[in-house]
Protein backbone atom coordinates (compact mmCIF):
# COMPACT_ATOMS: atom_id res chain seq x y z
CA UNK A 1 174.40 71.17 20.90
CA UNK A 2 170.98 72.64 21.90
CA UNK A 3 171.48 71.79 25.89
CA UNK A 4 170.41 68.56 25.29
CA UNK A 5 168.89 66.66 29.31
CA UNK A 6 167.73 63.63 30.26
CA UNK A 7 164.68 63.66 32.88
CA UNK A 8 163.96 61.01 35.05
CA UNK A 9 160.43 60.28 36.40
CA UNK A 10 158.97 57.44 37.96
CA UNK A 11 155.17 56.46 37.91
CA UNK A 12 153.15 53.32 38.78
CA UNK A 13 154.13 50.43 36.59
CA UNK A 14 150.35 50.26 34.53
CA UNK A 15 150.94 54.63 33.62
CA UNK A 16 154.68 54.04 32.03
CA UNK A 17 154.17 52.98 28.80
CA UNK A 18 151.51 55.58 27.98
CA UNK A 19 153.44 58.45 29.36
CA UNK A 20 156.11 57.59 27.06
CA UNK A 21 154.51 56.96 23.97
CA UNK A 22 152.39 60.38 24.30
CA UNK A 23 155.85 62.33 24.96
CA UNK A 24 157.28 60.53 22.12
CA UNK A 25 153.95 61.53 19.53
CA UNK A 26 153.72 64.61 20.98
CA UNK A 27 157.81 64.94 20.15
CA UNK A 28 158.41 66.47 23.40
CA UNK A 29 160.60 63.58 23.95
CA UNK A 30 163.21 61.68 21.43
CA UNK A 31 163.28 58.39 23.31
CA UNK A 32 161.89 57.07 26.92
CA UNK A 33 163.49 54.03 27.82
CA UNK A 34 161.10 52.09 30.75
CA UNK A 35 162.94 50.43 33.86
CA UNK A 36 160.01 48.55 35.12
CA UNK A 37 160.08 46.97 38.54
CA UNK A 38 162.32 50.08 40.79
CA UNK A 39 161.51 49.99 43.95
CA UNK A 40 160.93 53.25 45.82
CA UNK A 41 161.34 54.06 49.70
CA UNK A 42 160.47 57.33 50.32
CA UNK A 43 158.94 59.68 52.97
CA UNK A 44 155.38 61.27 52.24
CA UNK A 45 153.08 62.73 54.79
CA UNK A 46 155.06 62.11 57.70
CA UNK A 47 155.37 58.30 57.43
CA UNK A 48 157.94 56.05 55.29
CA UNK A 49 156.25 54.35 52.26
CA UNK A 50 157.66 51.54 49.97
CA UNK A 51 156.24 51.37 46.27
CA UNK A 52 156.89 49.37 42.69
CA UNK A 53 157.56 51.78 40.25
CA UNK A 54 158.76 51.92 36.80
CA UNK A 55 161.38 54.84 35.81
CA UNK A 56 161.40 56.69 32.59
CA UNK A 57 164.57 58.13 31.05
CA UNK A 58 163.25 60.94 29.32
CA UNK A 59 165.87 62.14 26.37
CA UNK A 60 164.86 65.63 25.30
CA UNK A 61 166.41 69.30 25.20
CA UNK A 62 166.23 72.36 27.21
CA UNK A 63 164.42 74.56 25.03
CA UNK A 64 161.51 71.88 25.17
CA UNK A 65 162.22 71.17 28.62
CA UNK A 66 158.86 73.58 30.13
CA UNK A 67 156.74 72.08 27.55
CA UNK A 68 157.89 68.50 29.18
CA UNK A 69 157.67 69.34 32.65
CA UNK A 70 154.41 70.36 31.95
CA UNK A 71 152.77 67.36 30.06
CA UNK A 72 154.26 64.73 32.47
CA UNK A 73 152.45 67.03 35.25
CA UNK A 74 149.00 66.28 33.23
CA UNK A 75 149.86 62.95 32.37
CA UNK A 76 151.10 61.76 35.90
CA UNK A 77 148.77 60.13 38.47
CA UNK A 78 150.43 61.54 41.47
CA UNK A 79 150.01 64.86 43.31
CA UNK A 80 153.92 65.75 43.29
CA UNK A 81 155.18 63.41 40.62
CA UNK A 82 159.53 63.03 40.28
CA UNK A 83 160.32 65.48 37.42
CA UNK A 84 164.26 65.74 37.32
CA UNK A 85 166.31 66.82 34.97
CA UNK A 86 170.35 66.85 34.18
CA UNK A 87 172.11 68.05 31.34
CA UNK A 88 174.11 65.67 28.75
CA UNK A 89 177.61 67.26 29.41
CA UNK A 90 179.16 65.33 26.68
CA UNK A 91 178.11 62.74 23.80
CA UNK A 92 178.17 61.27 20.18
CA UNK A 93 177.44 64.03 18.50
CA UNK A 94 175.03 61.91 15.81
CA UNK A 95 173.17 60.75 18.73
CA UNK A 96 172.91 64.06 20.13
CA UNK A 97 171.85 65.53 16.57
CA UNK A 98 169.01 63.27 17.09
CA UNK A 99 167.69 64.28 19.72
CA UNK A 100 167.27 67.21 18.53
CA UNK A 101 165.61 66.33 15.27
CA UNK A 102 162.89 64.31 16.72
CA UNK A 103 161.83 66.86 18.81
CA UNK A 104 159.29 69.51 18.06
CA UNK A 105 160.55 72.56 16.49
């Protein structure tokens, strides 16, 4: 395994599909699957906000992982966009295989 992650990152509803399909060409992700319609309660500036969001499950790897981080940051709308990672502990190890191959090398 190459410390394969999943990142999770929501955005406003009209921005997910175009993050995802320019971290999928640019093969700094494998797959984004889009949850449209989360809602998000949150605290910003001091005052409770409530927001439709979509979520993207970002499957990539750690070694691409900066490269990531860094695109969503250019691609995302917001000031201080959700950029979270976790590692895949455990999986199908075909799945996991690729992953790996559809990411840059």
């Amino acid at each position: 395994m190459a410390g394969e992650l999943i990142a999770l990152v929501t955005c406003p509803g009209d921005d997910g599909e175009r993050m995802a399909r320019m971290l999928v060409e640019e093969e700094l992700a494998a797959c984004v699957n889009i949850v449209a319609g989360v809602f998000s309660v949150f605290r910003w500036e001091g005052e409770v906000e409530a927001q439709k969001e979509d979520l993207l499950i970002i499957k990539s790897n750690r070694r691409i992982w900066p490269s990531l981080e860094k695109r969503v940051k250019e691609l995302h709308p917001y000031d201080t966009p959700e950029i979270i990672c976790f590692p895949i502990e455990d999986g199908y190890k075909p799945y996991l295989d690729w992953i790996n191959s559809a990411l840059r090398q």
